[in-house]
N, C-alpha and C. Protein backbone atom coordinates (compact mmCIF):
# COMPACT_ATOMS: atom_id res chain seq x y z
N UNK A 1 -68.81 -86.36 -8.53
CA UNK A 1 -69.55 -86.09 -7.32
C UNK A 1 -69.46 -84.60 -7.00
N UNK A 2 -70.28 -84.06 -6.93
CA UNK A 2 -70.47 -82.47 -6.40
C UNK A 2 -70.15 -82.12 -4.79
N UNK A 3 -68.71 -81.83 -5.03
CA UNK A 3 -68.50 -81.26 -3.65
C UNK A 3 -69.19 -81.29 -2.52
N UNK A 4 -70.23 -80.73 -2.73
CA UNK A 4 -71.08 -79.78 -1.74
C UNK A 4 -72.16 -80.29 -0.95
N UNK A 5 -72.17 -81.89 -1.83
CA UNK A 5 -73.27 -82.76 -1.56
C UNK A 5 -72.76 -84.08 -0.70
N UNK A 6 -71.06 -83.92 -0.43
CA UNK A 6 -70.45 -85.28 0.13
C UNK A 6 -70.30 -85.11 1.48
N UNK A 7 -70.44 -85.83 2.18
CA UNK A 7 -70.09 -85.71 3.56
C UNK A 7 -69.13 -87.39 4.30
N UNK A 8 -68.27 -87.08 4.78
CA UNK A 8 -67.56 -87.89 5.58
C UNK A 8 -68.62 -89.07 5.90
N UNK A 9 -68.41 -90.57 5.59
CA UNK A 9 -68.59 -91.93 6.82
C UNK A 9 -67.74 -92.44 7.61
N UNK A 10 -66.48 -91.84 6.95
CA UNK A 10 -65.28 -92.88 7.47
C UNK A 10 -64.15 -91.99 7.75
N UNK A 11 -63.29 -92.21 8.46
CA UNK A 11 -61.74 -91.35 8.63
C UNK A 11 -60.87 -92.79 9.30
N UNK A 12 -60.01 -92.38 8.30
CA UNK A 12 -58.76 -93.55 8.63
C UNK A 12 -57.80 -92.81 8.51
N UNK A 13 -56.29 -93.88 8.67
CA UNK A 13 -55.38 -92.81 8.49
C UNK A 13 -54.29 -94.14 7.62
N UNK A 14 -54.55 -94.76 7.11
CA UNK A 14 -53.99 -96.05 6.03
C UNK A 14 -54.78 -95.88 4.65
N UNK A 15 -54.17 -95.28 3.44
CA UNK A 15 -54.68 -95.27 2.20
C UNK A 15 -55.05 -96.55 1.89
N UNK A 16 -54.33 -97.63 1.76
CA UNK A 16 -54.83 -99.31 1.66
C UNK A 16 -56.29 -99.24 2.10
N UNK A 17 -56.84 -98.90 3.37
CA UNK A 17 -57.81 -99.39 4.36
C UNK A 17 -58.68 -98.77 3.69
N UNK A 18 -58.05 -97.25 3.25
CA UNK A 18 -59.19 -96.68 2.65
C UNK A 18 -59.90 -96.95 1.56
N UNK A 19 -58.93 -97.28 0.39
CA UNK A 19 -59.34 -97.70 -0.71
C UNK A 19 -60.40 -99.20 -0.45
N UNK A 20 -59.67 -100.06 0.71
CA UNK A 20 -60.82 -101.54 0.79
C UNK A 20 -62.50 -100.38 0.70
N UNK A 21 -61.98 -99.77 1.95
CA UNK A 21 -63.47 -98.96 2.37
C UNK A 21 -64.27 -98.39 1.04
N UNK A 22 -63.90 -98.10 0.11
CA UNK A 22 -64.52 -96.99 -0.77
C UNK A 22 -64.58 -98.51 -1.99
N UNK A 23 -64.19 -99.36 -2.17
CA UNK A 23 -64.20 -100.97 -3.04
C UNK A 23 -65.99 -101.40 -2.25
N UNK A 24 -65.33 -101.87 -0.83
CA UNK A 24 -66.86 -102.46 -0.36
C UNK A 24 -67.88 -101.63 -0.76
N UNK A 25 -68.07 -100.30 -0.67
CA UNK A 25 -69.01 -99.60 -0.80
C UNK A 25 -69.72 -99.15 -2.01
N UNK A 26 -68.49 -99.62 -3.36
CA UNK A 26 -69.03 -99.43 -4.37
C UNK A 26 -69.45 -101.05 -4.97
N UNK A 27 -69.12 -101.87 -4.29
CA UNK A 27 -69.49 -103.18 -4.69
C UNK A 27 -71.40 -103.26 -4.11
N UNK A 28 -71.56 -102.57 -2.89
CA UNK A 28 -73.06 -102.43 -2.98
C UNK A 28 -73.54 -101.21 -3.27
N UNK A 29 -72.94 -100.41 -4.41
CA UNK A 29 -74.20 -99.87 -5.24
C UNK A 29 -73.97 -98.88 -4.78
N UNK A 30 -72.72 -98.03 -4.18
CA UNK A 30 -72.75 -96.88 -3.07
C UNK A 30 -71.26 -96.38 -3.56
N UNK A 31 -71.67 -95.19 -4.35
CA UNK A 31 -70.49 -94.37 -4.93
C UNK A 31 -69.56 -92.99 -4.19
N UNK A 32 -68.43 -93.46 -3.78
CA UNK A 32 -67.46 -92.64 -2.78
C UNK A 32 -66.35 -92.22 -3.49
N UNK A 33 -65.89 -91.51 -2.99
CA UNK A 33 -64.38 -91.08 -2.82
C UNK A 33 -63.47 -91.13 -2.19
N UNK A 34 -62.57 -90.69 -1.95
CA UNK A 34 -61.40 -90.88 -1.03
C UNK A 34 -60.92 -89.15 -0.86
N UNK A 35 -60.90 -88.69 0.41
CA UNK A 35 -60.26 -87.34 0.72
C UNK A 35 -58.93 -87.29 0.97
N UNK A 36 -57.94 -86.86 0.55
CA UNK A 36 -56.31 -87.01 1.26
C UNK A 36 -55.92 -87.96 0.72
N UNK A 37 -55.63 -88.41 -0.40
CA UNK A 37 -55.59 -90.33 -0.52
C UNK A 37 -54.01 -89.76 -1.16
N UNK A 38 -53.60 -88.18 -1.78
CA UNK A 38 -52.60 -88.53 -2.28
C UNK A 38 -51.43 -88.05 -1.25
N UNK A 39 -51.99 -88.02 0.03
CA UNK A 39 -51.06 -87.91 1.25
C UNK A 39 -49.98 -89.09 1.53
N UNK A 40 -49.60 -90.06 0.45
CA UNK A 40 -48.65 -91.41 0.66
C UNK A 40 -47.69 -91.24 1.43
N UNK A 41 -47.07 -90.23 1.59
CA UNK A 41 -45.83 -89.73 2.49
C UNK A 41 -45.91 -89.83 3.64
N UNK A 42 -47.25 -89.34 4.37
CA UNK A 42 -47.80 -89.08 5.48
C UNK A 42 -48.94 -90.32 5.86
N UNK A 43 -48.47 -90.92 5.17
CA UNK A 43 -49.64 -91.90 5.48
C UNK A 43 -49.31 -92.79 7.11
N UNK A 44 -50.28 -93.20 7.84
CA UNK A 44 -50.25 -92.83 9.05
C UNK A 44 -50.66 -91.58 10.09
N UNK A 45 -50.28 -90.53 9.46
CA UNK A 45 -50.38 -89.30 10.40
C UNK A 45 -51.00 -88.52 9.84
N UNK A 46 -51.76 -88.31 8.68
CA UNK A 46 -52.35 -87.44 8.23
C UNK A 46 -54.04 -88.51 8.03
N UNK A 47 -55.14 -88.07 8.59
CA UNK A 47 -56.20 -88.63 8.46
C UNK A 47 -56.78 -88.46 6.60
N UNK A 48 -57.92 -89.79 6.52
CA UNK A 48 -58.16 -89.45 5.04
C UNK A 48 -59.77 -90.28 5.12
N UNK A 49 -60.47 -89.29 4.68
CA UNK A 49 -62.30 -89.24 4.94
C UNK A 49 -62.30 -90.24 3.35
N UNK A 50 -63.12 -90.83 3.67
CA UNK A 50 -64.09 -91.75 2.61
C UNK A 50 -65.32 -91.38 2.56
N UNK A 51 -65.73 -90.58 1.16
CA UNK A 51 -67.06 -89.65 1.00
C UNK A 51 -67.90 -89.72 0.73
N UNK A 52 -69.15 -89.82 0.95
CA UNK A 52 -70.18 -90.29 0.00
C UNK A 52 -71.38 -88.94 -0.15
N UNK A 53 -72.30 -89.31 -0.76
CA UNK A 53 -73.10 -88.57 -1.30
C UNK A 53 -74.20 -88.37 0.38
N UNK A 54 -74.87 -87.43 0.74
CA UNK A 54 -75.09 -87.36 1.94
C UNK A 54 -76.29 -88.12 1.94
N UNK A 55 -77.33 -88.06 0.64
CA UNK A 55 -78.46 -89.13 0.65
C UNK A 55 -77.95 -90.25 0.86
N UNK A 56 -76.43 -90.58 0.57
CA UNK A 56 -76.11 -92.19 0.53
C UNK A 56 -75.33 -92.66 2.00
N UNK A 57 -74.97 -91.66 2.82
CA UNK A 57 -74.32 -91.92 3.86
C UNK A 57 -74.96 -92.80 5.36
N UNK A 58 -76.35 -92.82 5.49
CA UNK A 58 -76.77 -93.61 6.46
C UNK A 58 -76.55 -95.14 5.93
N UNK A 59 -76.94 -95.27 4.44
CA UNK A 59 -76.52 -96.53 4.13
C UNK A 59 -75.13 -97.14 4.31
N UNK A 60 -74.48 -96.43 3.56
CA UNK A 60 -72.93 -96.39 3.80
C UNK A 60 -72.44 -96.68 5.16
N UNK A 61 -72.58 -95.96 6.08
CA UNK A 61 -72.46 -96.03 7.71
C UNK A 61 -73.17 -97.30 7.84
N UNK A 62 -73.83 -97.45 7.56
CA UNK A 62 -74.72 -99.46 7.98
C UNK A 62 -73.79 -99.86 7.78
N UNK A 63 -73.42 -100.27 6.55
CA UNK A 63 -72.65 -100.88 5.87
C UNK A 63 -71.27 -100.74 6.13
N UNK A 64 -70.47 -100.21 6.72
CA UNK A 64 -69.89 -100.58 7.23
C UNK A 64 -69.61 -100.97 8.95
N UNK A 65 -70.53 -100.38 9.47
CA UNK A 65 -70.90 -101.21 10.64
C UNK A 65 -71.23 -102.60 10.89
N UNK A 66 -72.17 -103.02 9.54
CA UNK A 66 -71.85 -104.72 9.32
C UNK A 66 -71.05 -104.86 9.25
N UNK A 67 -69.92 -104.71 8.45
CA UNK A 67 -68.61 -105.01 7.93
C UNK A 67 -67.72 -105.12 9.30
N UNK A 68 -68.02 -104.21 10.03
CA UNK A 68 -66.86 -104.13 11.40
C UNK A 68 -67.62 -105.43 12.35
N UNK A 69 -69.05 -105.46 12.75
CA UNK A 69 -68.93 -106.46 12.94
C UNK A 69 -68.70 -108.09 12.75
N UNK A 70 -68.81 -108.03 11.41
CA UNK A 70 -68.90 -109.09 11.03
C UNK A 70 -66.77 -109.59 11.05
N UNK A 71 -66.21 -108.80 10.71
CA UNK A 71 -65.31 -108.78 11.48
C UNK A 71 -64.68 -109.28 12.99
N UNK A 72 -65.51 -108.59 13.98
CA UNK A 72 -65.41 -108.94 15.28
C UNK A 72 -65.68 -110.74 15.27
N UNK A 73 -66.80 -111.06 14.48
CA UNK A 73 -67.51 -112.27 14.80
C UNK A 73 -66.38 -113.43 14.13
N UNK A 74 -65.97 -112.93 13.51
CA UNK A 74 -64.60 -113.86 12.64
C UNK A 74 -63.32 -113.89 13.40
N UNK A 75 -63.35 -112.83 13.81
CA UNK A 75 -61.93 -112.84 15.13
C UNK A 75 -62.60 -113.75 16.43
N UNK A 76 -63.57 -113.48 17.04
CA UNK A 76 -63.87 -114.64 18.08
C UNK A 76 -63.81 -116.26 17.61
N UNK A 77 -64.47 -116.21 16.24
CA UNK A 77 -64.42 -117.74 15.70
C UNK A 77 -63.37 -118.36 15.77
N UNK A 78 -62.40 -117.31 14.85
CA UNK A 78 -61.06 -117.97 15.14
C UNK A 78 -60.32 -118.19 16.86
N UNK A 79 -60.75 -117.61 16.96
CA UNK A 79 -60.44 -117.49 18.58
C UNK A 79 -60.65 -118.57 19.44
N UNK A 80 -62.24 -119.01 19.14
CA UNK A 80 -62.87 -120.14 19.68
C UNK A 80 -62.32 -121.12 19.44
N UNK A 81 -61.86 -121.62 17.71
CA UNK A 81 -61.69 -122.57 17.21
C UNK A 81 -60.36 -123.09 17.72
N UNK A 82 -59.08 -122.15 18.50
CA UNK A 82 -57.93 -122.31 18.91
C UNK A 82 -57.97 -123.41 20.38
N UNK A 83 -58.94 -123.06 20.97
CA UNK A 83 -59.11 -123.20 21.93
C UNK A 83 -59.45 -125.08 22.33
């Protein structure tokens, strides 16, 4: 990936989370990186960008906006289902 052409979708601060993030994204067709990923020491306190290509980043950003909600909608289910 050419430097110059990546721009930030994501900032976390859990290498795990990150790597899921940059897995989902290449499972639909959407090729990233990971910024800071070999920060393991600091992990927690040092933030780490998940990169994509800037033509590919509105998709990317969808996509994980489904992902977060679809999330939310699985935490209420379970939620409901307790009840």
């Amino acid at each position: 990936m050419d430097p110059e052409d990546l721009v930030s979708v994501c900032t976390v601060n859990n290498p795990t989370e990150a790597e899921m993030i940059r897995n989902s994204l290449t499972s639909v067709g959407i090729a990233s990186q990971i910024s800071g990923e070999n920060q393991a020491a600091l992990a927690g306190i040092l933030e780490i960008q998940v990169l994509t290509h800037e033509s590919d980043a509105a998709a990317a950003r969808k996509h994980l906006r489904t992902l977060r909600r679809e999330k939310v909608e699985r935490k209420k289910k379970r939620i409901a289902d307790r009840k």
